[in-house]
Protein backbone atom coordinates (compact mmCIF):
# COMPACT_ATOMS: atom_id res chain seq x y z
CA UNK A 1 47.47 212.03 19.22
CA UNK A 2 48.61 209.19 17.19
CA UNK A 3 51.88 208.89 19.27
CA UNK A 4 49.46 208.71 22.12
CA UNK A 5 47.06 205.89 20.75
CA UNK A 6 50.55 203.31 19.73
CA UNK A 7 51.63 203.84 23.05
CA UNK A 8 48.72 202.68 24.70
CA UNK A 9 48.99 199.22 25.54
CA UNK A 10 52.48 200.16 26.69
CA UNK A 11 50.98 202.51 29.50
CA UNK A 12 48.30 199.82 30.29
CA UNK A 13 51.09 198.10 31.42
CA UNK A 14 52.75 200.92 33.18
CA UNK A 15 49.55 202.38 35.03
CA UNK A 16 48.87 198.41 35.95
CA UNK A 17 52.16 198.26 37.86
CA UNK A 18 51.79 201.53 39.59
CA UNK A 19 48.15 202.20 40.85
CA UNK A 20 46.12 205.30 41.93
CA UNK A 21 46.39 203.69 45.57
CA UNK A 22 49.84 204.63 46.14
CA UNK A 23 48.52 208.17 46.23
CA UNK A 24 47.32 208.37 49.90
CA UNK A 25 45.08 211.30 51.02
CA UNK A 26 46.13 213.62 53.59
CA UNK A 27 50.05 215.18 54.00
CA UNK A 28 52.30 215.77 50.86
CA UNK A 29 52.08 213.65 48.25
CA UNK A 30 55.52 214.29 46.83
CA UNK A 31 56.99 212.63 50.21
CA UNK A 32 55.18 209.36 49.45
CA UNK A 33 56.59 209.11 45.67
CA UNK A 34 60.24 207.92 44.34
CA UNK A 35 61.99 209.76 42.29
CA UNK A 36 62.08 209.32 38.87
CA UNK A 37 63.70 211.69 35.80
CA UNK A 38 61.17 212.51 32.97
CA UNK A 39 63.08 212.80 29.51
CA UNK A 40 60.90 215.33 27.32
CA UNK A 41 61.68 216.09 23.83
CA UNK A 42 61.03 219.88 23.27
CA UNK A 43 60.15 222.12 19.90
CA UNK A 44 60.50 225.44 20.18
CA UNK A 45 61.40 228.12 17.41
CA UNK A 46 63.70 230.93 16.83
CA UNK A 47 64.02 233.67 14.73
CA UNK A 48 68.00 233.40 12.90
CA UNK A 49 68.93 236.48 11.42
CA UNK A 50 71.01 235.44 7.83
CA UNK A 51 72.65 237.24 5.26
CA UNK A 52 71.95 240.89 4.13
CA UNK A 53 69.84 241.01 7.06
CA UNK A 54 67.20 238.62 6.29
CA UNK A 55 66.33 236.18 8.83
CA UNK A 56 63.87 233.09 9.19
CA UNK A 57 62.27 230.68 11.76
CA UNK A 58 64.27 227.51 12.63
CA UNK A 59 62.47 224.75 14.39
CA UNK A 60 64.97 223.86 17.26
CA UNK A 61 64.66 220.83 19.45
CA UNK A 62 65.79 220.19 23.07
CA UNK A 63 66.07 217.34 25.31
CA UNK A 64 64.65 217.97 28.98
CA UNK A 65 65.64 216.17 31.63
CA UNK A 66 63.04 217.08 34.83
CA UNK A 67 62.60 215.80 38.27
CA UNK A 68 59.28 214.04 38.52
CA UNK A 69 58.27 215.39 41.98
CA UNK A 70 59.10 219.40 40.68
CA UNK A 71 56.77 218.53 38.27
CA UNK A 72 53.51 219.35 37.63
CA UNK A 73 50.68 219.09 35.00
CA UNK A 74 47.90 221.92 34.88
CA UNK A 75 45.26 220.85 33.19
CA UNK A 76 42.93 223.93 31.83
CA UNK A 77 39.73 223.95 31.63
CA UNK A 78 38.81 220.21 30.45
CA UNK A 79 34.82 221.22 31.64
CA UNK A 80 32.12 218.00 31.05
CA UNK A 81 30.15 220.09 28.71
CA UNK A 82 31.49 223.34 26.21
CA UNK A 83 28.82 225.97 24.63
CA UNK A 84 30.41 225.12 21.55
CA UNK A 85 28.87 221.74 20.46
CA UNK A 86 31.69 221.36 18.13
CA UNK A 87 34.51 222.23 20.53
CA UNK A 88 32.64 219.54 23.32
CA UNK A 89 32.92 217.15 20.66
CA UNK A 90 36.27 217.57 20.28
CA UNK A 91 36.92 218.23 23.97
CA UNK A 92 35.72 214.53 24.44
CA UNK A 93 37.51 212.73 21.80
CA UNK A 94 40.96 214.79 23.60
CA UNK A 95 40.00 213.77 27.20
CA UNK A 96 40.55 210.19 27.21
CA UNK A 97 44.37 210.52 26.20
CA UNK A 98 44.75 213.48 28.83
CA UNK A 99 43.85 210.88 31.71
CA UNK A 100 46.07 207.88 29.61
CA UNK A 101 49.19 210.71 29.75
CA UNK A 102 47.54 211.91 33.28
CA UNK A 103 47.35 208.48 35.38
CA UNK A 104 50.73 207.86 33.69
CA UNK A 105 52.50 210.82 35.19
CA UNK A 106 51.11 210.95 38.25
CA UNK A 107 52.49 207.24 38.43
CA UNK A 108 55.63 208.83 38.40
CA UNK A 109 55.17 211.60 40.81
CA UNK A 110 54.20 214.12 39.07
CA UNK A 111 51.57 216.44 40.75
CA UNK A 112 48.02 216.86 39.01
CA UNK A 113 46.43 219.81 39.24
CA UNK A 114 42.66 220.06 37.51
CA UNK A 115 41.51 223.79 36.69
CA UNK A 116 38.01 224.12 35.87
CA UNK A 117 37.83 227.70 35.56
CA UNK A 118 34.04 228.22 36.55
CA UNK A 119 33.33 224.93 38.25
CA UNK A 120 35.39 225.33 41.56
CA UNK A 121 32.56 225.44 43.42
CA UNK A 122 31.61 221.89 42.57
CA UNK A 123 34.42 221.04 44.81
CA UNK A 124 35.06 223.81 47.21
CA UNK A 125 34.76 221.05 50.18
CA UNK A 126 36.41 218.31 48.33
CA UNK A 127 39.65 216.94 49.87
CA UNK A 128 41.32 217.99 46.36
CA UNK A 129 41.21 221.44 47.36
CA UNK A 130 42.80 220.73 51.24
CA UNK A 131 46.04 220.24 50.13
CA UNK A 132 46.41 223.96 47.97
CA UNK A 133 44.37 225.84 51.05
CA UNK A 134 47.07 224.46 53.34
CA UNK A 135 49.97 226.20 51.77
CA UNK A 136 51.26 229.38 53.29
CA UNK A 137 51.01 232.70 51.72
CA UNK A 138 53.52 233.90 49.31
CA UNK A 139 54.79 237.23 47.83
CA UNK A 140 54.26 237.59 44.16
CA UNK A 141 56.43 238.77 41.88
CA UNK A 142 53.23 240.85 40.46
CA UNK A 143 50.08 241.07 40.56
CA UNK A 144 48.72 238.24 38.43
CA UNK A 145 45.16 239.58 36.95
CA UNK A 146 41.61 237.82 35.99
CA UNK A 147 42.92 237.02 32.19
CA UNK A 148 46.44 237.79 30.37
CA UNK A 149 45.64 239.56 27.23
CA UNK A 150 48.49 239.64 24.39
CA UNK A 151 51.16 240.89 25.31
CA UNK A 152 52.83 243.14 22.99
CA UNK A 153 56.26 243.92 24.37
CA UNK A 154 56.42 240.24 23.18
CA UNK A 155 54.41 238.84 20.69
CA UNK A 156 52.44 239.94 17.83
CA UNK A 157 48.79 239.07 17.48
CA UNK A 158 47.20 235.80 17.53
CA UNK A 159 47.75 234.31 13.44
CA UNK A 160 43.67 233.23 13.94
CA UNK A 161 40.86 235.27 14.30
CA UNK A 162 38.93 234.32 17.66
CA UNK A 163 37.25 237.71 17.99
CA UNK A 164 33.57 236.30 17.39
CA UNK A 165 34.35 233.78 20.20
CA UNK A 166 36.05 231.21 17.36
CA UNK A 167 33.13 228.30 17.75
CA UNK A 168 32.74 226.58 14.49
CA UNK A 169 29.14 224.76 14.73
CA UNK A 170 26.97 225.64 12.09
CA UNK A 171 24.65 228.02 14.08
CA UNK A 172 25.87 229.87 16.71
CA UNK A 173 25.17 229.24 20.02
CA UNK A 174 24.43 231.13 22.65
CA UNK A 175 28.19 231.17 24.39
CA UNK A 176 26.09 232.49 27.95
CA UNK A 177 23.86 229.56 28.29
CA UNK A 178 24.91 227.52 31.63
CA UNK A 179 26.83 224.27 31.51
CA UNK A 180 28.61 221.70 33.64
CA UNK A 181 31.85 223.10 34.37
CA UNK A 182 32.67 219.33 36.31
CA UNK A 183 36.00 217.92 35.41
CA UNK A 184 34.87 215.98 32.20
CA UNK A 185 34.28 212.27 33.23
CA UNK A 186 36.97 210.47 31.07
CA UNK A 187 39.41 212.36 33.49
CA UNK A 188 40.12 210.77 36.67
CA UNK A 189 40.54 213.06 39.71
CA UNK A 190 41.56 210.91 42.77
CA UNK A 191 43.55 211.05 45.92
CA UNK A 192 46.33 213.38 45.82
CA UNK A 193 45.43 215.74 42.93
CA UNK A 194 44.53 219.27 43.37
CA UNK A 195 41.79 220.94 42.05
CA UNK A 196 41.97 224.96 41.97
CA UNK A 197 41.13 227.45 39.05
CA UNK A 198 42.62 230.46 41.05
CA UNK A 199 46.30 232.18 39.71
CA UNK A 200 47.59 232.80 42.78
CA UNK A 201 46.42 230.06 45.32
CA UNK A 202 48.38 227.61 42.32
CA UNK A 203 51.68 230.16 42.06
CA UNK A 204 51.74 229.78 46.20
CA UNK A 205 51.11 225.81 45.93
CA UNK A 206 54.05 225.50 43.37
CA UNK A 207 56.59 227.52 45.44
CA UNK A 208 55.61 225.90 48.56
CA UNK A 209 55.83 222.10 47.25
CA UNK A 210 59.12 223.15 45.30
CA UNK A 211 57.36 223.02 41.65
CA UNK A 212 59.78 224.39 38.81
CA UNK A 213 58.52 222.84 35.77
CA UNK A 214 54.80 223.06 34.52
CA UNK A 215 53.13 221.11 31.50
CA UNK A 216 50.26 222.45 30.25
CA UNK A 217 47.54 220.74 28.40
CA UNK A 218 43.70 221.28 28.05
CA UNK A 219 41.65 224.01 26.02
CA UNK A 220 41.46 226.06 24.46
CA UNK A 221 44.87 226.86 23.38
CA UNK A 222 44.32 230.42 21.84
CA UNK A 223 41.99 231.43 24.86
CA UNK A 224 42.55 230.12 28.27
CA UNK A 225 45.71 227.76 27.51
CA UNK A 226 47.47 231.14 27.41
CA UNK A 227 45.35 233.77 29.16
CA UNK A 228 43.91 232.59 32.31
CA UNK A 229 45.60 233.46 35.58
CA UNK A 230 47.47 229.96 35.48
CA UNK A 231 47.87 229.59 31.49
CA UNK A 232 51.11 230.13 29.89
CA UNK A 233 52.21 233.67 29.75
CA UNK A 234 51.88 234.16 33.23
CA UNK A 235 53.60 230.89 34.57
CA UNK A 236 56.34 231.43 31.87
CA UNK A 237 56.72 235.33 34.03
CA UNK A 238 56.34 234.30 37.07
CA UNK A 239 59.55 231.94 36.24
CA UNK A 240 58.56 228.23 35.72
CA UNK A 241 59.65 225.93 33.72
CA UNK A 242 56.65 225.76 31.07
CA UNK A 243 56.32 223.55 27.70
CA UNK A 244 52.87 222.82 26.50
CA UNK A 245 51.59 219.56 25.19
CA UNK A 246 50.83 220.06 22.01
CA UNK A 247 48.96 217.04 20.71
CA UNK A 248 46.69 216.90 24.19
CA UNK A 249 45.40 220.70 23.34
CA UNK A 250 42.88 222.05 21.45
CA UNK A 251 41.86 225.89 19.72
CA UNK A 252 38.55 227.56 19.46
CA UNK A 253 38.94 228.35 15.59
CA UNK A 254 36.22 229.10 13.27
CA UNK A 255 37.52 228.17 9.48
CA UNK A 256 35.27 230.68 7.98
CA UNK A 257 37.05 233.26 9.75
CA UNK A 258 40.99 234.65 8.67
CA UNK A 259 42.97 232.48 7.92
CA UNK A 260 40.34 230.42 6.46
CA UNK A 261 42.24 227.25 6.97
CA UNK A 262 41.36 224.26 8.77
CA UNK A 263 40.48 223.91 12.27
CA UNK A 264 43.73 221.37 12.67
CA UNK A 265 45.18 224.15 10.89
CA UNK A 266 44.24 227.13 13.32
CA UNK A 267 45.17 224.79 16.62
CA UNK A 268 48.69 224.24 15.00
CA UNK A 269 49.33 227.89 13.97
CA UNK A 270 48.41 228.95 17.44
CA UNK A 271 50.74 226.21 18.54
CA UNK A 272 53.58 227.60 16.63
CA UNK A 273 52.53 231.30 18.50
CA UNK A 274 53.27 229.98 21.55
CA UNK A 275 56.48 227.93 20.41
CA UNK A 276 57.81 231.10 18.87
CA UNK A 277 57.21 233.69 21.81
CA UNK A 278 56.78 231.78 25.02
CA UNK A 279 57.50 228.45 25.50
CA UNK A 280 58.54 224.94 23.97
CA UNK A 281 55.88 222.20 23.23
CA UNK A 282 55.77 218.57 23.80
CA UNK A 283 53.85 215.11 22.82
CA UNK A 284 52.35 213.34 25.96
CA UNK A 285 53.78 210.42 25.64
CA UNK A 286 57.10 211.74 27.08
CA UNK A 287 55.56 212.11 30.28
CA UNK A 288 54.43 208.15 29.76
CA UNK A 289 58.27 207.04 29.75
């Protein structure tokens, strides 16, 4: 986040020079973009196994060098309003910097695709969702289910307790209670994006528009970051290219449950999870360069 807020004036500039406009509707927008390399700097760890059989985590970095137009960004469930008055809160200090890192990348032809899971039928006749009806039907790999729960042929549990639901306001609200499940307004959706919240209509846009490397950002990063049909552990098996921005993501913690740390705590012990068992992480502002 603080990476984020130095670089912008620097992306001012850059989203100046290369507007929204260039983004036509209609046809495929990778065919209207140039190409252009996107140099990540990934964190991932690893379990090394040292003397007399005793091993430890090592924090390992990697230097990605992906195409721009096999590229895409999935952002999850970034919803105008959240049960949760605590998590809305900070769902709308997050979503200004996801559009900064958003309008940036798409810029540079990377493809944006908006999953509200819940609100799809805000824009079921919007011209965001022509482009993902239009391509063909695939054969997948498996069947890819409602939700992802752990999986434990791979990773332990969660290291945070989420079991009550994981909101932290002072009184608990009732998690059933109707809300806007819009794209939340600090995040531009405009010509050329895609807007789906469906597993497998997203797997058969990505094969058909030659997508190989996802980044994932949005909330909440214990819950549907991983779990939905498009989160993590199912792109990472159904063989993409996956890291996860780590400062544009956000968990659904409660500090008065285990570990009773922090709620900047929980998110980055969640992020660690995921760096440990499925897939590296990155800071948005890579995708800004």
């Amino acid at each position: 986040m603080i990476r984020l807020m130095m670089a912008l004036a620097v992306a001012g500039i850059t989203v100046a020079q290369s507007p929204a406009r260039a983004i036509q509707a209609g046809g495929n927008p990778q065919a209207q973009r140039k190409s252009h390399t996107l140099r990540l700097h990934a964190r991932h760890r690893k379990e090394v196994k040292g003397k007399r059989y005793r091993s430890r985590l090592e924090i390992r970095r990697e230097a990605l060098r992906w195409d721009a137009a096999k590229t895409a960004i999935l952002v999850i469930d970034m919803w105008a309003e959240h049960p949760c008055k605590q998590a809305m809160a900070r769902a709308g200090e997050l979503a200004p910097y996801v559009n900064l890192v958003v309008t940036a990348a798409r810029a540079r032809g990377v493809t944006i695709v908006h999953a509200p899971s819940g609100g799809i039928h805000f824009y079921e006749d919007a011209k965001y969702r022509a482009r993902i009806k239009a391509a063909p039907p695939v054969t997948e790999p498996f069947k890819i289910e409602a939700w992802r729960y752990v999986d434990r042929k791979r990773e332990p549990p969660l290291p945070i307790d989420d079991r009550d639901g994981g909101c932290d306001d002072p009184v608990p609200p009732d998690m059933t209670v109707r809300i806007d499940r819009h794209v939340h307004p600090a995040i531009d959706v405009v010509a050329g994006d895609v807007v789906s919240a469906g597993g497998s209509e997203i797997y058969r846009l990505f094969k058909h528009e030659g997508i190989q490397n996802v980044v994932v950002m949005g909330i909440h990063t214990n819950m549907c970051v991983l779990g939905r049909p498009f989160g993590i552990r199912n792109l990472v098996d159904l063989g993409f290219n996956v890291v996860l921005a780590r400062d544009l993501t956000d968990a659904l913690y409660d500090p008065r449950d285990r570990p009773y740390v922090s709620h900047v705590q929980g998110t980055q012990l969640v992020i660690e999870h995921i760096e440990e068992y499925w897939c590296p992480t990155i800071l948005g502002y890579d995708l800004m360069r």
